[in-house]
C-alpha atoms as a PDB file:
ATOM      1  CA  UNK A   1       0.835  23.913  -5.147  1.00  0.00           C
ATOM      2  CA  UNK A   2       4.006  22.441  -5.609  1.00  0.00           C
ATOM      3  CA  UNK A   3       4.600  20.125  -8.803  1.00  0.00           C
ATOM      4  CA  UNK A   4       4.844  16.248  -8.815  1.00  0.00           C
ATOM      5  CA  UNK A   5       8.116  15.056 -10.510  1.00  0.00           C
ATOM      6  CA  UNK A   6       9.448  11.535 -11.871  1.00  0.00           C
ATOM      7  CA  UNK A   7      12.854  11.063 -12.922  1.00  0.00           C
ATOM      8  CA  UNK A   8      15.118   8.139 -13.199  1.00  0.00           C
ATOM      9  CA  UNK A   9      18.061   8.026 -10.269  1.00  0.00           C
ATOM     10  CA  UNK A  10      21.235   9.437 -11.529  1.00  0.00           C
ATOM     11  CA  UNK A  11      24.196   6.739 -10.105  1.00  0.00           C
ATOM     12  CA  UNK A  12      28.060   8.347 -10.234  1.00  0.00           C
ATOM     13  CA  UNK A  13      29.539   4.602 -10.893  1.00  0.00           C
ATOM     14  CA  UNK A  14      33.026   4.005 -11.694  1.00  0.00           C
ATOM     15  CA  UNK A  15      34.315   3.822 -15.517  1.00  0.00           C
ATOM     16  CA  UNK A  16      32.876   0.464 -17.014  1.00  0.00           C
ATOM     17  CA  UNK A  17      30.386  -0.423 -14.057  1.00  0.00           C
ATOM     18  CA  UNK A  18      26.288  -0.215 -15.070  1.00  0.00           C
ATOM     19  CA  UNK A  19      23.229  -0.732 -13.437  1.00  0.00           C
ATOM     20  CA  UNK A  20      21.739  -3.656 -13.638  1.00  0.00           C
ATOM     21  CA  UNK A  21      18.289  -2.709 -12.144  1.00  0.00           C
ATOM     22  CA  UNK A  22      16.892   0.880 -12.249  1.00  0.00           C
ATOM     23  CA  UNK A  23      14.879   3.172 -10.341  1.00  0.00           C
ATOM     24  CA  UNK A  24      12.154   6.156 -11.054  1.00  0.00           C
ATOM     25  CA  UNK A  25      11.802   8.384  -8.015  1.00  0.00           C
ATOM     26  CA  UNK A  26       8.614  10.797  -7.892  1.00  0.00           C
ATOM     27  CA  UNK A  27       9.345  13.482  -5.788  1.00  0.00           C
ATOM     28  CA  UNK A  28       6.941  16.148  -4.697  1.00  0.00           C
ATOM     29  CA  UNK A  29       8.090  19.684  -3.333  1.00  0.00           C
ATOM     30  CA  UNK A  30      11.629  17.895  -3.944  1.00  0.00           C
ATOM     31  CA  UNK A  31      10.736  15.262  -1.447  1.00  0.00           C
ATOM     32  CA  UNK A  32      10.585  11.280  -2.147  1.00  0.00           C
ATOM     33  CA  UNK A  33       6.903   9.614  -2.164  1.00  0.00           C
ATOM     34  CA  UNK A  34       7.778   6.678  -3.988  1.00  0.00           C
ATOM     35  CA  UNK A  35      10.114   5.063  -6.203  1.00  0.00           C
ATOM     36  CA  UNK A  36       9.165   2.016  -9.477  1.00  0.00           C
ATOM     37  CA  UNK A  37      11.930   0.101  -9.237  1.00  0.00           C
ATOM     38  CA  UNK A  38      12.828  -2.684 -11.904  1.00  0.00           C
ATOM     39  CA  UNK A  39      14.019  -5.533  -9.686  1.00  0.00           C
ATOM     40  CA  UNK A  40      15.646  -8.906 -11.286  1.00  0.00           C
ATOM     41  CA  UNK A  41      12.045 -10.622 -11.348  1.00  0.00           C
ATOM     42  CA  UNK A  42       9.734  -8.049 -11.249  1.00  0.00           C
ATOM     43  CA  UNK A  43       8.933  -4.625 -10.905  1.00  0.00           C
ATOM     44  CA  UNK A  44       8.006  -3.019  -7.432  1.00  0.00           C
ATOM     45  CA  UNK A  45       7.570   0.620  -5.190  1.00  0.00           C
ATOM     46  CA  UNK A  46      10.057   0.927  -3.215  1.00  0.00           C
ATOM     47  CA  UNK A  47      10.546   3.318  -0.906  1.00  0.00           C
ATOM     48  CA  UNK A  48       7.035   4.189  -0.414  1.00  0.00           C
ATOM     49  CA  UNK A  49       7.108   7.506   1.824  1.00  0.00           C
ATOM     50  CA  UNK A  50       4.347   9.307   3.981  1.00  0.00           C
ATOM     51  CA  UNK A  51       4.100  13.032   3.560  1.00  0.00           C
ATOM     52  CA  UNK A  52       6.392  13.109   7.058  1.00  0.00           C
ATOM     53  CA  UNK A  53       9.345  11.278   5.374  1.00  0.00           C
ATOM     54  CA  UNK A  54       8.754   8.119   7.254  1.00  0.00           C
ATOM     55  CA  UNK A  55       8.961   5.041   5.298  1.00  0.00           C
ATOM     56  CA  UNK A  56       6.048   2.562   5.699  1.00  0.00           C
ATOM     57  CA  UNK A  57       7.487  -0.691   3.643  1.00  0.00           C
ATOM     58  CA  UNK A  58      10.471  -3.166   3.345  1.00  0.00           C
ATOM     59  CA  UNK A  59      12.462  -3.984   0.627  1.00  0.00           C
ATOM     60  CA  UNK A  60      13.851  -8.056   0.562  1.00  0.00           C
ATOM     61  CA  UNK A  61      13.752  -8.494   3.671  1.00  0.00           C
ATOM     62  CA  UNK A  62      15.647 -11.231   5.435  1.00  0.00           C
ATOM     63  CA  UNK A  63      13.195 -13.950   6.167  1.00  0.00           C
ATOM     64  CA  UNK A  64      10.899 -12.967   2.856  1.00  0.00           C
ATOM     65  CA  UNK A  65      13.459 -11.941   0.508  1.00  0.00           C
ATOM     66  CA  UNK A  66      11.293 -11.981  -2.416  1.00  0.00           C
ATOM     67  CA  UNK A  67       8.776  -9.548  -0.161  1.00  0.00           C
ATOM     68  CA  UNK A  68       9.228  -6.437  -2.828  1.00  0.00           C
ATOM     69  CA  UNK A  69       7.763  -3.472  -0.754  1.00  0.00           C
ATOM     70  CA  UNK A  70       4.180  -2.760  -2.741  1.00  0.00           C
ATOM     71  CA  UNK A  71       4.160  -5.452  -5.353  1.00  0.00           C
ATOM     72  CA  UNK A  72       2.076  -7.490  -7.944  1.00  0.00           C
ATOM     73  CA  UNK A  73       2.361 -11.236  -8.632  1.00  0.00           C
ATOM     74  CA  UNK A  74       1.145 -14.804  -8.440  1.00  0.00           C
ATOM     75  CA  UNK A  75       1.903 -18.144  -7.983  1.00  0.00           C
ATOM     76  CA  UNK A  76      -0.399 -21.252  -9.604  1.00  0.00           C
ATOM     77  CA  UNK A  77       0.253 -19.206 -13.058  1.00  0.00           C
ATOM     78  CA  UNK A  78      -0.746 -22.483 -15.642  1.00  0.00           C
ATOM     79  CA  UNK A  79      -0.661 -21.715 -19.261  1.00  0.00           C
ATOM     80  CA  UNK A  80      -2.565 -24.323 -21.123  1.00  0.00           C
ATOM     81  CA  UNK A  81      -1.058 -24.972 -24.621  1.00  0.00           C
ATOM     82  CA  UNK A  82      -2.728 -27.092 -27.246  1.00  0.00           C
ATOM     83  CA  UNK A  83      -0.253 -29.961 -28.119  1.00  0.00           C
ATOM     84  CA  UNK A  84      -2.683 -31.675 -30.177  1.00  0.00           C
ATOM     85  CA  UNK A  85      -6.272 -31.585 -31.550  1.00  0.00           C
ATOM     86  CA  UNK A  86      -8.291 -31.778 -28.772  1.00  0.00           C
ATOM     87  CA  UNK A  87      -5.151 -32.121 -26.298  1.00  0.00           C
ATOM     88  CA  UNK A  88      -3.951 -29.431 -23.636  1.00  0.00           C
ATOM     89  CA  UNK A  89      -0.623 -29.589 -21.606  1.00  0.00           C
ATOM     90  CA  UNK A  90      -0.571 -27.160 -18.961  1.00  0.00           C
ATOM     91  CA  UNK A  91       2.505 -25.662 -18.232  1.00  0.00           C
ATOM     92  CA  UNK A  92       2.870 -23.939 -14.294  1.00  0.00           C
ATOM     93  CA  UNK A  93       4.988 -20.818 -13.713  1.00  0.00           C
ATOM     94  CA  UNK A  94       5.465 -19.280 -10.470  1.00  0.00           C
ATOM     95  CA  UNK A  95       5.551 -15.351 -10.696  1.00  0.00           C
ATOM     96  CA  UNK A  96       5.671 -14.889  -6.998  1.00  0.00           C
ATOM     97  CA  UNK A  97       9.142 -15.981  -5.486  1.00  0.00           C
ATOM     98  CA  UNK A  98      12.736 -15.575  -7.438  1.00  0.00           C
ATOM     99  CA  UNK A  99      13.559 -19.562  -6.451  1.00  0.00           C
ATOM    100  CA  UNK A 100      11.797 -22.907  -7.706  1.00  0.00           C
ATOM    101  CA  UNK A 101       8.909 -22.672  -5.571  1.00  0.00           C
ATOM    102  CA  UNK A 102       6.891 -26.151  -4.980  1.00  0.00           C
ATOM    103  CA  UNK A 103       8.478 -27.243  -8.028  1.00  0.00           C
ATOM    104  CA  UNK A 104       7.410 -24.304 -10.455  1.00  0.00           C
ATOM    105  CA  UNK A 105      10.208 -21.985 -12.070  1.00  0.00           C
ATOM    106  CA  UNK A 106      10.313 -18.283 -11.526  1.00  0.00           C
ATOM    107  CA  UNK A 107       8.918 -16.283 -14.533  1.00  0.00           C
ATOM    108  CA  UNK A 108       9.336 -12.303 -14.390  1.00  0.00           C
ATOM    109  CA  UNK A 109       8.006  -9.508 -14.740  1.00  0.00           C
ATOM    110  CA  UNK A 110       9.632  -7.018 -16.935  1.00  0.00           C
ATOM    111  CA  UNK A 111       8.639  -3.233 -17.613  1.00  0.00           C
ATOM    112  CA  UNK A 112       8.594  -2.961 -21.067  1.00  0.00           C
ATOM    113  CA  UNK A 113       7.615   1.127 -21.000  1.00  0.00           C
ATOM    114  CA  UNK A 114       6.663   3.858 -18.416  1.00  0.00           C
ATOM    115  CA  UNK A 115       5.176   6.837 -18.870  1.00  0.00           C
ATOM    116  CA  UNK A 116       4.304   9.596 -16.148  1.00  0.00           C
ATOM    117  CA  UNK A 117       2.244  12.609 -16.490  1.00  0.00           C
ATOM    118  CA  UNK A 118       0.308  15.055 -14.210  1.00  0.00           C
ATOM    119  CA  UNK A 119      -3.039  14.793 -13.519  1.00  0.00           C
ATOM    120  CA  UNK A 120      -4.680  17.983 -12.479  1.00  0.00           C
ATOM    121  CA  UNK A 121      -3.187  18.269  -8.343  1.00  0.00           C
ATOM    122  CA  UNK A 122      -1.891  13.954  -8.820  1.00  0.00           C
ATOM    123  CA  UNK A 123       0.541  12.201 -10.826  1.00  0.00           C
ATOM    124  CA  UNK A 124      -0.158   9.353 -13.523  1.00  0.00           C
ATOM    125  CA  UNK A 125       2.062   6.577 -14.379  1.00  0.00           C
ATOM    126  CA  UNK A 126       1.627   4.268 -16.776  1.00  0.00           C
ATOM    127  CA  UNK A 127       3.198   1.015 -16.887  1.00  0.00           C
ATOM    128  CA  UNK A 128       3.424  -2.117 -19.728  1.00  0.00           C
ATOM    129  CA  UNK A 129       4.708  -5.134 -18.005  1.00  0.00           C
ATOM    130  CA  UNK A 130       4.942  -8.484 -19.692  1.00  0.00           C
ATOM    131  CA  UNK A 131       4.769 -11.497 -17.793  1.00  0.00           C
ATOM    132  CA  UNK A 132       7.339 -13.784 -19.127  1.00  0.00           C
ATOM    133  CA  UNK A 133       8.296 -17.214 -18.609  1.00  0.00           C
ATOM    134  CA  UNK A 134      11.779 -19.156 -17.288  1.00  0.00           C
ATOM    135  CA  UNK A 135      14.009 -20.266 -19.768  1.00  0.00           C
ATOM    136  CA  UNK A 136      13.106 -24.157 -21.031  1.00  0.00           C
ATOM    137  CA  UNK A 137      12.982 -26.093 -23.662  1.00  0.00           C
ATOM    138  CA  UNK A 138      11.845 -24.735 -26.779  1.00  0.00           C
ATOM    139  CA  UNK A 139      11.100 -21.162 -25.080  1.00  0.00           C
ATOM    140  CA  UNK A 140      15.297 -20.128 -24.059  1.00  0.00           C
ATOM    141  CA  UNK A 141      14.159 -16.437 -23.774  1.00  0.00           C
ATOM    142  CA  UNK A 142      10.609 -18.157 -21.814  1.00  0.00           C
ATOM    143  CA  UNK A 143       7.234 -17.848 -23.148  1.00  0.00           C
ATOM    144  CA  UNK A 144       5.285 -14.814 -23.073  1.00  0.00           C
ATOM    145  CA  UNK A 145       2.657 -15.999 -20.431  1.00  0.00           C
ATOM    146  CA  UNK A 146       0.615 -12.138 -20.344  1.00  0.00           C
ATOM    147  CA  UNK A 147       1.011  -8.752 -20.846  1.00  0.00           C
ATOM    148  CA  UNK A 148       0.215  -5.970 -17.986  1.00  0.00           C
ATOM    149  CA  UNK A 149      -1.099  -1.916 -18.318  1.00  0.00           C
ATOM    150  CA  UNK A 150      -0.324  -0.876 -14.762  1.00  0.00           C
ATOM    151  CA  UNK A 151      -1.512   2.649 -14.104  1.00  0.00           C
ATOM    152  CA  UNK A 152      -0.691   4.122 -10.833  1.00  0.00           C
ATOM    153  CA  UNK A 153      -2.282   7.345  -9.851  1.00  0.00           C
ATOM    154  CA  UNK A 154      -0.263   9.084  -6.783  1.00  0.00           C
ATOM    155  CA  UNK A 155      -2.550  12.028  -4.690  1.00  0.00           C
ATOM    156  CA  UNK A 156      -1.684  13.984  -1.985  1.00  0.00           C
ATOM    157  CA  UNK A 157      -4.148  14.331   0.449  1.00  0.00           C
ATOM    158  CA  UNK A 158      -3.621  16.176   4.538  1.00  0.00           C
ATOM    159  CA  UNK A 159      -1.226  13.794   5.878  1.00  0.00           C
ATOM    160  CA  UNK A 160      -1.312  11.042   3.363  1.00  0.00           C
ATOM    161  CA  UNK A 161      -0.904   9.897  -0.326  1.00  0.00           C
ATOM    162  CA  UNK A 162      -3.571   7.948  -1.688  1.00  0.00           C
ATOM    163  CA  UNK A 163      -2.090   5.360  -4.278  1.00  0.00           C
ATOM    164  CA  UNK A 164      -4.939   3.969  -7.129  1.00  0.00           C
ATOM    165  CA  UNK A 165      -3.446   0.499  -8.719  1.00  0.00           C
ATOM    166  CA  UNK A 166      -5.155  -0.493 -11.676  1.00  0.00           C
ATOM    167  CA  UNK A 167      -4.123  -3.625 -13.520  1.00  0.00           C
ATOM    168  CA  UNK A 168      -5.292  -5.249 -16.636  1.00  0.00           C
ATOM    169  CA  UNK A 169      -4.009  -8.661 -17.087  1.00  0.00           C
ATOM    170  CA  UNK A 170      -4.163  -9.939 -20.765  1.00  0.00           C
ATOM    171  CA  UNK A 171      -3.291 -13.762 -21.703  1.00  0.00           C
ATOM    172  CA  UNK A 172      -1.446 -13.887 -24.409  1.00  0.00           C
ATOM    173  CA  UNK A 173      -1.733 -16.230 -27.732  1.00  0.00           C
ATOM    174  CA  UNK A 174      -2.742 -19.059 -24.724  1.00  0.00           C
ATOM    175  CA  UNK A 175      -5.641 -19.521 -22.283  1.00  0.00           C
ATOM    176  CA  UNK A 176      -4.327 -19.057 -18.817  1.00  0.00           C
ATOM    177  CA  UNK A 177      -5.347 -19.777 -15.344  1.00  0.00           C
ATOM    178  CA  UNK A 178      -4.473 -18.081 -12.180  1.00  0.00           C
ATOM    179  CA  UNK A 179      -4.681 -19.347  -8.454  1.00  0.00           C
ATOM    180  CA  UNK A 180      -6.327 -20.486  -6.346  1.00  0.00           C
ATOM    181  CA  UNK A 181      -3.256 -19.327  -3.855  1.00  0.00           C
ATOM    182  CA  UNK A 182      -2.592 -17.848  -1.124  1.00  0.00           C
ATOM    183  CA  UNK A 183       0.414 -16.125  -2.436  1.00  0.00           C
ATOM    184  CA  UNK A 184      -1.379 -13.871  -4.946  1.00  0.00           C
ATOM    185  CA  UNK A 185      -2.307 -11.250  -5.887  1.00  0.00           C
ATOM    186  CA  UNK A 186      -1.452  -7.224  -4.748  1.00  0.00           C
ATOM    187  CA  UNK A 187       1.166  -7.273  -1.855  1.00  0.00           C
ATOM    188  CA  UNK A 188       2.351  -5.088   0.804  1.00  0.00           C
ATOM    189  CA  UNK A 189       5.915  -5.866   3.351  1.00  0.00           C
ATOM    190  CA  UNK A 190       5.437  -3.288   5.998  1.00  0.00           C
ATOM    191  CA  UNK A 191       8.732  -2.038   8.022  1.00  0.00           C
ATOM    192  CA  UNK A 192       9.694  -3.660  10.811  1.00  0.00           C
ATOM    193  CA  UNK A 193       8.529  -0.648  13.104  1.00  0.00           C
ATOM    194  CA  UNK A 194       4.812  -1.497  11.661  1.00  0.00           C
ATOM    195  CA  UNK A 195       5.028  -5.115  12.583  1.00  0.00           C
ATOM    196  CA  UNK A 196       2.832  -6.401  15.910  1.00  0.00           C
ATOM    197  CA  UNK A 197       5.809  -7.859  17.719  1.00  0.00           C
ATOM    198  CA  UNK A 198       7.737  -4.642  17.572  1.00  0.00           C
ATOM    199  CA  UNK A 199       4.663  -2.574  18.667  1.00  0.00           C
ATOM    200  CA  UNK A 200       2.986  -2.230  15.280  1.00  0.00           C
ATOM    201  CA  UNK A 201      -0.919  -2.808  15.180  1.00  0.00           C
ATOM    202  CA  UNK A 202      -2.903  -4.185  11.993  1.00  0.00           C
ATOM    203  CA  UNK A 203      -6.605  -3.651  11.789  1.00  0.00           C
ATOM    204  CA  UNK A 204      -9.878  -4.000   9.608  1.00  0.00           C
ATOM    205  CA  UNK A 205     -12.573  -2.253   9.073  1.00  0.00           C
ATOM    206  CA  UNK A 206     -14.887  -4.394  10.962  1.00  0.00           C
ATOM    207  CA  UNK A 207     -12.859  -3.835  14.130  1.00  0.00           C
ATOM    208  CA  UNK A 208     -10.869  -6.708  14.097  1.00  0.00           C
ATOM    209  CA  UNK A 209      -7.367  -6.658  14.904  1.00  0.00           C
ATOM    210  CA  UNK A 210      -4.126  -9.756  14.234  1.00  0.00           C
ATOM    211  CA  UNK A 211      -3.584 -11.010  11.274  1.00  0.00           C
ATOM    212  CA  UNK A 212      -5.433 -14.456  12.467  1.00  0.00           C
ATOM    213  CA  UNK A 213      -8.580 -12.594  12.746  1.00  0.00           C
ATOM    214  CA  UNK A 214      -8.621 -10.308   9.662  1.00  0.00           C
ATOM    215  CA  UNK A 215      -7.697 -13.161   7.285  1.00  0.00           C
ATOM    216  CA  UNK A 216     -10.362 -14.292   4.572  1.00  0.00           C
ATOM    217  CA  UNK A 217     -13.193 -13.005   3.209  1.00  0.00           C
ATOM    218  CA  UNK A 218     -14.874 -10.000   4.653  1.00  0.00           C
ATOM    219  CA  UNK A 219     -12.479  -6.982   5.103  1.00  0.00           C
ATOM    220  CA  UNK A 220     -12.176  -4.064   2.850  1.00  0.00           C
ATOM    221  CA  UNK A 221      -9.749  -2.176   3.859  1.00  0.00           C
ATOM    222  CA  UNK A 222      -6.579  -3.515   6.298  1.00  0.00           C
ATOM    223  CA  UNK A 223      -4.349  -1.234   7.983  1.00  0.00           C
ATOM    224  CA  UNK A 224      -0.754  -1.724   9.758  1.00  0.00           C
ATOM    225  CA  UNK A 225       0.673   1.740  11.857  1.00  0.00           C
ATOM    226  CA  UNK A 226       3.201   1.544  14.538  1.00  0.00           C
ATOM    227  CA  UNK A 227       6.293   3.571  15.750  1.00  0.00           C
ATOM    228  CA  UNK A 228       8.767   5.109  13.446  1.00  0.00           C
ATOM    229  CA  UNK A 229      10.914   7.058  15.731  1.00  0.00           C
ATOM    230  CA  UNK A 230      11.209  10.119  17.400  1.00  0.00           C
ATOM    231  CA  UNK A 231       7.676   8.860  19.187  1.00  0.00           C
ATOM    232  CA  UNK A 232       5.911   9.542  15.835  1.00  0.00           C
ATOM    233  CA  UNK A 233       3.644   6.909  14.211  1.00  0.00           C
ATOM    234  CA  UNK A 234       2.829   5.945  10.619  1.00  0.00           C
ATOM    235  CA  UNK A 235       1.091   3.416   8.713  1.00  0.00           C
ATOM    236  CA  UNK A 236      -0.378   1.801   5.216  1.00  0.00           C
ATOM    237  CA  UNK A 237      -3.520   0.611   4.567  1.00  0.00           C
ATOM    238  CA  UNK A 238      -5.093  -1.475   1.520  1.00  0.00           C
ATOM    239  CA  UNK A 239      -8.382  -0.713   0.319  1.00  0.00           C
ATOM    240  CA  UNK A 240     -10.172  -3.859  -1.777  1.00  0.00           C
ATOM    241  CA  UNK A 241     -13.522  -3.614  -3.565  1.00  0.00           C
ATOM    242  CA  UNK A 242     -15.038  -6.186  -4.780  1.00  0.00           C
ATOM    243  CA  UNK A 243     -15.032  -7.591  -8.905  1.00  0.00           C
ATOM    244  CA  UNK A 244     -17.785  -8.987 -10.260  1.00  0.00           C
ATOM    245  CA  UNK A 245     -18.878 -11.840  -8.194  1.00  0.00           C
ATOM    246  CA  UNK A 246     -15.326 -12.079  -6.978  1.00  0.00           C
ATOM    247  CA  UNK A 247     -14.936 -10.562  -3.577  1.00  0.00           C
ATOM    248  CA  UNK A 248     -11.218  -9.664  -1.774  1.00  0.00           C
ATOM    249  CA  UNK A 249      -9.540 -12.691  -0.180  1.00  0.00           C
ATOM    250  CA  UNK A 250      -6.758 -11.434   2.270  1.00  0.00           C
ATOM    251  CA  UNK A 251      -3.925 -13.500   3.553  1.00  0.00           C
ATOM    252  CA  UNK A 252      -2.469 -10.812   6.695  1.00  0.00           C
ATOM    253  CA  UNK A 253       0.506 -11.833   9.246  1.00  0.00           C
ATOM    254  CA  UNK A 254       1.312  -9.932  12.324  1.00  0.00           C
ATOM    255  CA  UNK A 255       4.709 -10.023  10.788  1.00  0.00           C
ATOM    256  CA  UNK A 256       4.130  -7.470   8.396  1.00  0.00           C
ATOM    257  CA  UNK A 257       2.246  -8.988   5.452  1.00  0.00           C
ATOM    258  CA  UNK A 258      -0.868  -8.058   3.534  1.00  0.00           C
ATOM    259  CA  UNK A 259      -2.150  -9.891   0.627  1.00  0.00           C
ATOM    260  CA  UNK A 260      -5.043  -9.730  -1.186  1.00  0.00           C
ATOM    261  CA  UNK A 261      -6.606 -10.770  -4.307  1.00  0.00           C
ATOM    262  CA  UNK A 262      -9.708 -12.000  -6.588  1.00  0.00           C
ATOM    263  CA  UNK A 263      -8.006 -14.864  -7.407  1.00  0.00           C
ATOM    264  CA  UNK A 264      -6.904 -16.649  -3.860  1.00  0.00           C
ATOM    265  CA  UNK A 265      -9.971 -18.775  -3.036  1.00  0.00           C
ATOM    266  CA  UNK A 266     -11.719 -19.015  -6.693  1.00  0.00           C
ATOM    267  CA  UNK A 267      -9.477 -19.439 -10.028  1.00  0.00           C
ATOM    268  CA  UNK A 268      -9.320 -16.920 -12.808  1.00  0.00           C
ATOM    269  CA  UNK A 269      -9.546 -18.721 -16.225  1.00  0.00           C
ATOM    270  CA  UNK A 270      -8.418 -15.717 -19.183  1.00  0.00           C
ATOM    271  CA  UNK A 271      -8.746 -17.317 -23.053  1.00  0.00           C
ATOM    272  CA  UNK A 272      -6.064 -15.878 -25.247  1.00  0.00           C
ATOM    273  CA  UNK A 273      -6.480 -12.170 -25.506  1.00  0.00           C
ATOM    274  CA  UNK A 274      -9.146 -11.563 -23.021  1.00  0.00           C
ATOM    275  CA  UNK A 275      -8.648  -9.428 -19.975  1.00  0.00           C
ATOM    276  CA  UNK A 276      -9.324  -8.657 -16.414  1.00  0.00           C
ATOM    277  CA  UNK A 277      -9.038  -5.929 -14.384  1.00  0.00           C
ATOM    278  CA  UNK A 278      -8.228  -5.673 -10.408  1.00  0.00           C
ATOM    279  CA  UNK A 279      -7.797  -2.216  -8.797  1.00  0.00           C
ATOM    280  CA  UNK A 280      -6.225  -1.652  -5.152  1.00  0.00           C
ATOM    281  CA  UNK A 281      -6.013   1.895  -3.264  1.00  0.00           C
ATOM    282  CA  UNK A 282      -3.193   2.422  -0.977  1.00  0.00           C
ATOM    283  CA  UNK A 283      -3.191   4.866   1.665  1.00  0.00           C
ATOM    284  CA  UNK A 284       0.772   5.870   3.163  1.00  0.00           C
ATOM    285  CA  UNK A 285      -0.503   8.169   6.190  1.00  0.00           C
ATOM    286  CA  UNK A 286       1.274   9.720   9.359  1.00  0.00           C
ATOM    287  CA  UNK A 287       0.035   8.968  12.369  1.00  0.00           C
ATOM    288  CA  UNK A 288      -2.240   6.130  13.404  1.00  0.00           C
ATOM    289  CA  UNK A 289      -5.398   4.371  11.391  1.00  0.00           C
ATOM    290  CA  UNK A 290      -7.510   6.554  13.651  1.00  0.00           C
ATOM    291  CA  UNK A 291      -5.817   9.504  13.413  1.00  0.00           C
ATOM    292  CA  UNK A 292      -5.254   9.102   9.729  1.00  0.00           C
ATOM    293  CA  UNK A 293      -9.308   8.594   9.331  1.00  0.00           C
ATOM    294  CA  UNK A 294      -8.710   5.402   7.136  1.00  0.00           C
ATOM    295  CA  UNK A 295     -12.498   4.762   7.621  1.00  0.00           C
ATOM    296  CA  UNK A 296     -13.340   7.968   5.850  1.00  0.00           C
ATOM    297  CA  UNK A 297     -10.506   8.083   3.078  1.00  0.00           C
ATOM    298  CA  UNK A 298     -12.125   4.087   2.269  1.00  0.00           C
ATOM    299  CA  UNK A 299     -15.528   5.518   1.854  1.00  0.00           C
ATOM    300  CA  UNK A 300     -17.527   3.852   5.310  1.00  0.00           C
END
């Protein structure tokens, strides 16, 4: 069996020009399955591939441009930071938008190492992300709100990829609490092809189908396929379990959004240093949900 590969995209600019952003492809048989890509607020997968070639996901797109393919974030970030004996001042980050948003500065994200290796048949990469404040007063380089071990495990499977997300969220030297919101926490912009108004269809497991109707509390797995040319279809699906006592909240749009989280309808409080940990399975398939047997890959 052919060998996964990650490698950092080679750019031919002209004499004095650099990157600004860069980008780790993972290729497989020489072909593109995904690619981490350091963005100016966060880091994200983009283009996310099915084993076809198609491409499931959009990157910034016009009406969302802070949509980042298959991305991690969350707005409502508070850091509460003792001031006094007995006194706390929260202060509110947004780590969801690249704008003021509601009147909270953008923090980033920013990959602070990345390490791939193979894992058996699948590929491992492992990510440390720290979540970092906006510039203010007193903090110019912004406060160091939490740190992030990403691990991503990539399979390939007959006619998909199954993607594993794990992330551990750590507070740092302050107590911090998360949500509850809407826009948090794991995110997915499908293409436009996979969107309902351009003949795209998004379903649940329980049958239900719109974005109105899957929204909430309830679904564990949420899938968007539609037309990608040539007459061929293609899709994504999240899969959600469950943590602790904290079951998957999903925010879905017929446009082409799927959100879920822990954190959306029931705030996370972390003390400094403690941890939590949220994992998400993607599947990138060819053909439709049905066809694709999303049921069976999610373990119904």
């Amino acid at each position: 069996m052919a060998a996964f590969e990650l490698a950092s995209d080679s750019l031919a600019l002209p004499p004095g020009a650099w990157a600004r952003t860069h980008r780790r492809r993972l290729r497989h048989d020489g072909r593109t399955v995904l690619a981490l890509t350091q963005g100016a607020f966060r880091p994200y997968v983009f283009p996310l591939m099915t084993p076809a070639g198609f491409a499931v996901t959009a990157e910034a797109p016009a009406d969302h441009p802070h949509h980042a393919s298959l991305w991690l974030g969350a707005d409502h970030v508070h850091a509460l930071t003792p001031t006094a004996p007995g006194a706390v001042e929260e202060y509110t980050y947004n780590f969801y938008t690249d704008e003021t948003f509601q009147g909270r500065a953008p923090g980033r994200l920013i990959e602070r190492g990345c390490e791939g290796a193979a894992d058996g048949d699948a590929f491992v990469i492992d990510q440390a992300i720290d979540w970092q404040g906006p510039e203010e007063w007193a903090a110019a380089a912004g406060r160091l709100v939490a740190r992030e071990r990403r691990v991503t495990r990539v399979a390939l499977g007959p006619g998909h990829y199954r993607i594993d997300v794990t992330s551990t969220l750590t507070a740092g030297e302050r107590a911090i609490r998360l949500g509850p919101t809407r826009h948090a926490f794991f995110n997915v912009r499908v293409a436009d092809g996979l969107m309902v108004a351009n003949g795209g269809r998004v379903q649940d497991d329980r049958g239900r189908a719109g974005g109105a109707a899957i929204s909430g509390e309830g679904a564990r797995w949420v899938d968007f396929s539609g037309p990608v040319g040539g007459g061929e279809w293609a899709g994504v699906a999240v899969i959600a379990e469950p943590i602790g006592d904290r079951a998957p909240s999903w925010f879905v749009a017929d446009w082409g959004v799927i959100t879920v989280g822990p954190f959306r309808s029931k705030a996370l409080l972390l003390e400094p240093g403690q941890d939590f940990t949220a994992h998400f399975a993607v599947i990138v398939h060819d053909g439709d949900a049905e066809a694709a047997g999303i049921g069976r890959l999610a373990g119904d």
